[in-house]
Protein backbone atom coordinates (compact mmCIF):
# COMPACT_ATOMS: atom_id res chain seq x y z
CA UNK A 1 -20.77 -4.88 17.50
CA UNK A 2 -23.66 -6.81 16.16
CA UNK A 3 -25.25 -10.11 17.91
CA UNK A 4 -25.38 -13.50 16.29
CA UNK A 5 -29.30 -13.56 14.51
CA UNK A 6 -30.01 -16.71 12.27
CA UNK A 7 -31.53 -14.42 9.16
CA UNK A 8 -28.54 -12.08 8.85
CA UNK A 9 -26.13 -14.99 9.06
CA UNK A 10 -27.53 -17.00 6.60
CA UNK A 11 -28.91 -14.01 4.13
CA UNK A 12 -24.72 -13.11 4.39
CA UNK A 13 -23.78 -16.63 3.83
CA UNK A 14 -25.87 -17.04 0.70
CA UNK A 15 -24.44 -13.59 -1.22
CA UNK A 16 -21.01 -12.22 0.48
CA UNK A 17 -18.11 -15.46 0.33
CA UNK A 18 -17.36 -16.77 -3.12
CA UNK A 19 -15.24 -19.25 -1.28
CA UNK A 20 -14.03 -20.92 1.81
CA UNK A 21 -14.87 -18.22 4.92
CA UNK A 22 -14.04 -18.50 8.77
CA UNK A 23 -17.22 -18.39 11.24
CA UNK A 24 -15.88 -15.23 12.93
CA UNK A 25 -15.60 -13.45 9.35
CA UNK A 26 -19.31 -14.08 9.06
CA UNK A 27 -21.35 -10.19 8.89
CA UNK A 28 -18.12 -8.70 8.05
CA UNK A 29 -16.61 -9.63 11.25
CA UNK A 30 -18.74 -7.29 12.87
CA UNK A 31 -20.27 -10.39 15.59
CA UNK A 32 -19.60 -9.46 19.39
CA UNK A 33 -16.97 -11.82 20.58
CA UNK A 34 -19.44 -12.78 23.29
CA UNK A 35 -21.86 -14.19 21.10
CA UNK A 36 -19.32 -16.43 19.25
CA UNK A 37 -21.12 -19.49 21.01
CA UNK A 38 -24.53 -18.55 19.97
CA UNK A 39 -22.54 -18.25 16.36
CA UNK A 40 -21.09 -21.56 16.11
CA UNK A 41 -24.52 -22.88 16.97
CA UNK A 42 -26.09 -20.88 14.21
CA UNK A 43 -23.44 -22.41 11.58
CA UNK A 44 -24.13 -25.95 12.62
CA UNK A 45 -28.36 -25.29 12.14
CA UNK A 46 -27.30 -24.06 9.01
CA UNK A 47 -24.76 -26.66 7.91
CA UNK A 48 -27.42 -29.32 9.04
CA UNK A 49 -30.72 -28.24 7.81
CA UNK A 50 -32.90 -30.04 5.26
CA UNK A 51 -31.46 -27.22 2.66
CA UNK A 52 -28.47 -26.38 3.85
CA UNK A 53 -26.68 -23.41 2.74
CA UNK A 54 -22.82 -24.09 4.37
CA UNK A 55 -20.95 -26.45 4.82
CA UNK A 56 -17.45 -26.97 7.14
CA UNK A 57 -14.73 -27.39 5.31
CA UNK A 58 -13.03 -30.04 7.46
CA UNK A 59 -9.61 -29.04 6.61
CA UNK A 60 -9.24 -26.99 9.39
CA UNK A 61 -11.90 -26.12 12.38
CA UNK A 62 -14.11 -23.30 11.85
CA UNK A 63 -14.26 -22.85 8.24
CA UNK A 64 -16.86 -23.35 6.45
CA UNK A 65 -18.08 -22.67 2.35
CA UNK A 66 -21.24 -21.66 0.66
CA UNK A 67 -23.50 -24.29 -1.09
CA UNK A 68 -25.38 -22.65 -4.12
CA UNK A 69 -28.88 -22.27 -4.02
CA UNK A 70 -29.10 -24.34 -7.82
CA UNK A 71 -26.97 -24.82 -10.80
CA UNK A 72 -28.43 -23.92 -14.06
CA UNK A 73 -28.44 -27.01 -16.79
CA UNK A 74 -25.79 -25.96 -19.75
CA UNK A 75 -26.67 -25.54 -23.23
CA UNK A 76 -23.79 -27.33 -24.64
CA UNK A 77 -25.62 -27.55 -28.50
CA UNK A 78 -26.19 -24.04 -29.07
CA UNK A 79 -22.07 -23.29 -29.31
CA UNK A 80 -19.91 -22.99 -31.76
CA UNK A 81 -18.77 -26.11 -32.31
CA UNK A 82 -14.49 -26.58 -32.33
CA UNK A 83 -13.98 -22.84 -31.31
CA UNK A 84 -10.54 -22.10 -30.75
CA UNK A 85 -9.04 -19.63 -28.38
CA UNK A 86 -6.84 -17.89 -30.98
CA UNK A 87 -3.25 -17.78 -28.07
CA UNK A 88 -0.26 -17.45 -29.61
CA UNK A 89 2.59 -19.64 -27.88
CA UNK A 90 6.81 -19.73 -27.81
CA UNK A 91 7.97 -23.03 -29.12
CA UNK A 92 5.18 -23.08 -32.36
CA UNK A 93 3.39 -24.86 -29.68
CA UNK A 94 -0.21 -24.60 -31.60
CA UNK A 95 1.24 -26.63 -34.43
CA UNK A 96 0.59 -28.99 -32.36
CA UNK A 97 -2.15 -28.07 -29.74
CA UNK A 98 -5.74 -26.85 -29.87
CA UNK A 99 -6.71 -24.40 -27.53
CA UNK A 100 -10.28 -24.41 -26.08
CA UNK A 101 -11.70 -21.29 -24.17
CA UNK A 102 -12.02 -21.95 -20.44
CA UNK A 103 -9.29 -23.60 -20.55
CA UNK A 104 -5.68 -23.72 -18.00
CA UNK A 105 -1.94 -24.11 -20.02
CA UNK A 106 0.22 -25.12 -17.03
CA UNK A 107 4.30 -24.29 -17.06
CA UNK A 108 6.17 -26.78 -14.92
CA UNK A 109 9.71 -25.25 -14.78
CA UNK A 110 12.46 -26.33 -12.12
CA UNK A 111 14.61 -22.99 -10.53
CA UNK A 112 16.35 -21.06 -13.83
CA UNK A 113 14.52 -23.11 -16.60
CA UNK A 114 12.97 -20.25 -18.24
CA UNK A 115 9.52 -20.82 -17.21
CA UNK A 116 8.71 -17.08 -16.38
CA UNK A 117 11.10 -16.09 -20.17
CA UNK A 118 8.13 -18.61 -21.16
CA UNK A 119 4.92 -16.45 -20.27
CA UNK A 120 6.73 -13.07 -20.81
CA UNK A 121 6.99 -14.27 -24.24
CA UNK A 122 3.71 -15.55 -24.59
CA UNK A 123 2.44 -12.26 -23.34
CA UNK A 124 4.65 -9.95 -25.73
CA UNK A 125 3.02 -12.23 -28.57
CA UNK A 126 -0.57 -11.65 -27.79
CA UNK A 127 -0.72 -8.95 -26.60
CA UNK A 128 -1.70 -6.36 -29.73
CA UNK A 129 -4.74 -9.00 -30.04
CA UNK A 130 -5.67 -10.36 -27.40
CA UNK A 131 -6.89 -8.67 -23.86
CA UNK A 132 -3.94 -9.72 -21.65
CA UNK A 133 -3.82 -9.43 -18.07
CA UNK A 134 -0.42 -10.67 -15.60
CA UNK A 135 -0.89 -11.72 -12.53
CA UNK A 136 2.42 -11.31 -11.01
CA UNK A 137 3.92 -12.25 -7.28
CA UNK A 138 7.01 -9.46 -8.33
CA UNK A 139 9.85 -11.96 -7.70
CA UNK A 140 12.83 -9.75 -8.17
CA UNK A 141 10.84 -6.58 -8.30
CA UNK A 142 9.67 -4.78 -10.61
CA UNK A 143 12.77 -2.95 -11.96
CA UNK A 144 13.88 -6.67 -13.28
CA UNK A 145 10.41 -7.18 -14.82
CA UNK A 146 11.54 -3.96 -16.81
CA UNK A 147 14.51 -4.74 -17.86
CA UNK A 148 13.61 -8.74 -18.98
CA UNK A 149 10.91 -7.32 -20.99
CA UNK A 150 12.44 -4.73 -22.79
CA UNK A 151 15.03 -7.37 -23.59
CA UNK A 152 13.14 -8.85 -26.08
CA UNK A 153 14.57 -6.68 -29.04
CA UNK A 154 12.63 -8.65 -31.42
CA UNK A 155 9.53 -7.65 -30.30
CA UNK A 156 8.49 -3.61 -29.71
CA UNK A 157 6.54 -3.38 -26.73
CA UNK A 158 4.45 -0.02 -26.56
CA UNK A 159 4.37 2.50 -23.70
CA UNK A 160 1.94 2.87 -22.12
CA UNK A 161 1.94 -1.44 -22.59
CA UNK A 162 -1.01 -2.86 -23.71
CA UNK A 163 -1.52 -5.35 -21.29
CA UNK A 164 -2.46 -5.10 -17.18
CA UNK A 165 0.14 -6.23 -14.53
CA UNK A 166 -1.12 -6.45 -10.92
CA UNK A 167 0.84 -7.61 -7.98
CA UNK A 168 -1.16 -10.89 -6.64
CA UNK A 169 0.57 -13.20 -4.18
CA UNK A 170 -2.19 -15.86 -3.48
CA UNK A 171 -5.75 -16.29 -4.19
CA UNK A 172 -5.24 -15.36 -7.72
CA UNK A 173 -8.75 -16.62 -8.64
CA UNK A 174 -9.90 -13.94 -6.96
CA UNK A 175 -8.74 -11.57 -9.81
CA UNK A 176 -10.18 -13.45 -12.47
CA UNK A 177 -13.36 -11.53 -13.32
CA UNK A 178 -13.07 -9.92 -17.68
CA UNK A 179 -14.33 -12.27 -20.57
CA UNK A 180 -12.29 -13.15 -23.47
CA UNK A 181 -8.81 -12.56 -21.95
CA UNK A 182 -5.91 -13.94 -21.60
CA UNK A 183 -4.27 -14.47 -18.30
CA UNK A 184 -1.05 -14.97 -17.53
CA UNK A 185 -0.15 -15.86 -13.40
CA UNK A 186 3.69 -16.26 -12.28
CA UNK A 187 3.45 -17.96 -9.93
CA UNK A 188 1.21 -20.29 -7.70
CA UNK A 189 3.55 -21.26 -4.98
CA UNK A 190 2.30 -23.66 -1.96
CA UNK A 191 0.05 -21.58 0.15
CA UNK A 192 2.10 -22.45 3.55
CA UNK A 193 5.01 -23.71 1.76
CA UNK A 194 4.77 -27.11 2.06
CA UNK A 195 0.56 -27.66 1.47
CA UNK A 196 1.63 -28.46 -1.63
CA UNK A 197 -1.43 -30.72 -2.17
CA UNK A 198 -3.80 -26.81 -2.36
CA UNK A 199 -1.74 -25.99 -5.76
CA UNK A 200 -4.08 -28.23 -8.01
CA UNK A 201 -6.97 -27.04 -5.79
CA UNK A 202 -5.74 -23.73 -7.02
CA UNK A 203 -5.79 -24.26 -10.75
CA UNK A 204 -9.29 -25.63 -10.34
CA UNK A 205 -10.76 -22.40 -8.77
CA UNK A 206 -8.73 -20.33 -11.30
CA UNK A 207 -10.38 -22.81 -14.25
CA UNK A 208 -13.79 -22.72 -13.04
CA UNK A 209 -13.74 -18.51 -13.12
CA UNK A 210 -12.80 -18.41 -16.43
CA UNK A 211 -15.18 -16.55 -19.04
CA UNK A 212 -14.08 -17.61 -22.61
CA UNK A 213 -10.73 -16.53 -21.34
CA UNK A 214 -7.76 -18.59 -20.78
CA UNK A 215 -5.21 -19.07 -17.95
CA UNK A 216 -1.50 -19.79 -18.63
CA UNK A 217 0.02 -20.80 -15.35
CA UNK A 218 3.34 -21.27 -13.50
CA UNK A 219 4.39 -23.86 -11.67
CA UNK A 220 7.80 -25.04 -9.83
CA UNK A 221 9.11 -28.20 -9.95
CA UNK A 222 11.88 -30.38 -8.46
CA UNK A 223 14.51 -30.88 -11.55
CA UNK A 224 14.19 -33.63 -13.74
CA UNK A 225 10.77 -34.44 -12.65
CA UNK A 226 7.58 -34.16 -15.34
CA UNK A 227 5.08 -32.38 -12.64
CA UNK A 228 5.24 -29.65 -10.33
CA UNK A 229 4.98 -29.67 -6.43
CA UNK A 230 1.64 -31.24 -6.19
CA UNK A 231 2.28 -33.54 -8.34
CA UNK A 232 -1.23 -35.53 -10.28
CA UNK A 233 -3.11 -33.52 -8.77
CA UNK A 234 -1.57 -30.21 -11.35
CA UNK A 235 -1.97 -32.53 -14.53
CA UNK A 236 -6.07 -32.80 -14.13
CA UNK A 237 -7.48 -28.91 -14.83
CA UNK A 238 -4.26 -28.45 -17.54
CA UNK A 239 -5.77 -28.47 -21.17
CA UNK A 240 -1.93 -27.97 -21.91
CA UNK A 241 0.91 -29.02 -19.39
CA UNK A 242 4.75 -28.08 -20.33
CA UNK A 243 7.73 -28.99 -18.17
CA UNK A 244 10.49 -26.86 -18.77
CA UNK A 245 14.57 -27.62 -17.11
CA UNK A 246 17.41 -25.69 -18.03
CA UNK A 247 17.44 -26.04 -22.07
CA UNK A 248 14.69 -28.57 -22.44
CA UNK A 249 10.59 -28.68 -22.96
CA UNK A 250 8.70 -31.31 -22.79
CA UNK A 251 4.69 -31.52 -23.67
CA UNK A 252 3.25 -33.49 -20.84
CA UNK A 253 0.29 -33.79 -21.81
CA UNK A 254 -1.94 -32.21 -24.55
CA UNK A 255 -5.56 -32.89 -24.45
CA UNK A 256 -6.56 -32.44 -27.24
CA UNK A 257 -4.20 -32.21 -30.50
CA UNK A 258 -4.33 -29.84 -33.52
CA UNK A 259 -3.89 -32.55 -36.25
CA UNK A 260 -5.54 -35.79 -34.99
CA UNK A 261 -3.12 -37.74 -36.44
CA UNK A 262 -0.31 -36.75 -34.49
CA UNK A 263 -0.63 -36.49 -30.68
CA UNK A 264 2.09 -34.02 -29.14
CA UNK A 265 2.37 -35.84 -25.90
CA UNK A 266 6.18 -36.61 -24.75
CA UNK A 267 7.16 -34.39 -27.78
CA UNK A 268 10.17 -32.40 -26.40
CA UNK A 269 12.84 -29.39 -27.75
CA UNK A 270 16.31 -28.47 -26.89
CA UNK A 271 17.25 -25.10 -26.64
CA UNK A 272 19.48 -22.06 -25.77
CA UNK A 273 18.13 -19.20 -23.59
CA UNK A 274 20.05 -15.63 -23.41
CA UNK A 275 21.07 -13.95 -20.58
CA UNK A 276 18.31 -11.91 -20.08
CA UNK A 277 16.12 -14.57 -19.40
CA UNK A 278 13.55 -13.68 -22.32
CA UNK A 279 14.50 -15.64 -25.43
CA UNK A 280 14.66 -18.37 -27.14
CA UNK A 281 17.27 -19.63 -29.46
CA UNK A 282 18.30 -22.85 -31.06
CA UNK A 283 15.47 -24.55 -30.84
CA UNK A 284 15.19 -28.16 -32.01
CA UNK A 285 13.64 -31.50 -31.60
CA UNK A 286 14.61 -33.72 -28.71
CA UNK A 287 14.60 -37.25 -28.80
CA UNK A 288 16.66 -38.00 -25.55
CA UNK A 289 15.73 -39.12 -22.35
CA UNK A 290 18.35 -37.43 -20.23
């Protein structure tokens, strides 16, 4: 096992974590237990020099997170200017919405809404032009991911199927790494079950990883209720944010409309969903508020 030296420690610090990291993960983990003192001491010289290169975390003792070396000024004329991430969403939803790259579409749905019917569909329709990728936590196994999307009739879905699935049960940043694709993540739960204030925290870090690509996210919520568990804080990285209960969506919040003259926000449908939990039927305008 290696000893605690100030060079390797801050050499690992400033390459290996891409996120929050426990002192005792520093070097791989590979730090003698007996030098954990010398180790802490280390952290706090590094934490509190005149360029410091970590910082602790606070939330919890011991953690700590990189601090870039510099961030490089953005070229914001030299784009194309109104560029549209070309998505394809249930509902006729881009009547209504543009779609920026880099950009997160949250799904609020309370227990049996139809929220995960929602991105299955969304993925079936993009997924001939689009690179689409699921990120998937496998609720009810993948034998019922077969059968609810091969019972979408409508729509022919290819074998070997065209898009990625990968099981991913936390962290799902992590996994967002190819340009120009669409993900689709079902779904960002509370990390402990009830830190419910980490899921916006979440969407940020799955935002800020984003390469021209676009997130589409799930999200529970209590019934009858606009946002998910953690609340505000789940509206502020959304560029889209739905809220789905059993036979109803509601637009949120849209920030930026298709036709200027009509903002989609508190626009909501009524619906019928089939058994199977994959499509959508009936759908018209809503004008209720129960």
């Amino acid at each position: 096992m290696a000893t605690a030296k100030r060079f390797d420690i801050e050499q690992w610090i400033k390459v290996v974590p891409t996120g929050e990291f426990h002192y005792k993960e520093v070097l791989d983990g590979q730090i003698d237990s007996a030098s954990y003192g010398r180790l802490r001491r280390i952290m706090w010289d590094l934490c509190h020099a005149p360029e410091p290169v970590c910082e602790p975390v606070g939330r919890r003792d011991g953690y700590y997170r990189p601090i870039p070396d510099a961030v490089l000024p953005v070229d914001w004329q030299d784009v194309e200017a109104k560029k549209d991430f070309p998505v394809v969403l249930p509902f006729d939803l881009r009547k209504y919405v543009f779609i920026y790259p880099n950009t997160a579409i949250v799904i609020a749905g309370s227990k049996s809404s139809g929220k995960t019917g929602f991105l299955y569909r969304t993925i079936v329709l993009n997924m001939l032009s689009i690179n689409t990728i699921l990120l998937s936590n496998m609720e009810g196994g993948k034998e019922q991911m077969h059968d609810r999307f091969y019972a979408m009739t409508d729509i022919q879905i290819p074998k070997p199927a065209p898009f990625m699935t990968y099981p991913v049960y936390d962290n799902f940043h992590d996994y967002i790494k190819k340009p120009n694709t669409l993900y689709v993540i079902d779904y960002i739960d509370a990390p402990e079950g009830t830190d419910f204030y980490m899921i916006g925290a979440a969407i940020t870090k799955i935002r800020k990883k984003l390469q021209d690509s676009v997130a589409v996210i799930s999200l529970q919520k209590p019934y009858g209720r606009d946002t998910a568990f953690g609340g505000e804080q789940t509206l502020k990285d959304a560029a889209l944010y739905i809220a789905m209960d059993s036979g109803k969506l509601k637009i949120v919040d849209a920030k930026v409309p298709a036709d200027k003259k009509l903002h989609p926000k508190n626009m909501q449908w009524k619906f019928k969903y089939d058994e199977e939990g994959t499509k959508f039927t009936n759908i018209e305008p809503y004008y209720g508020s129960d």
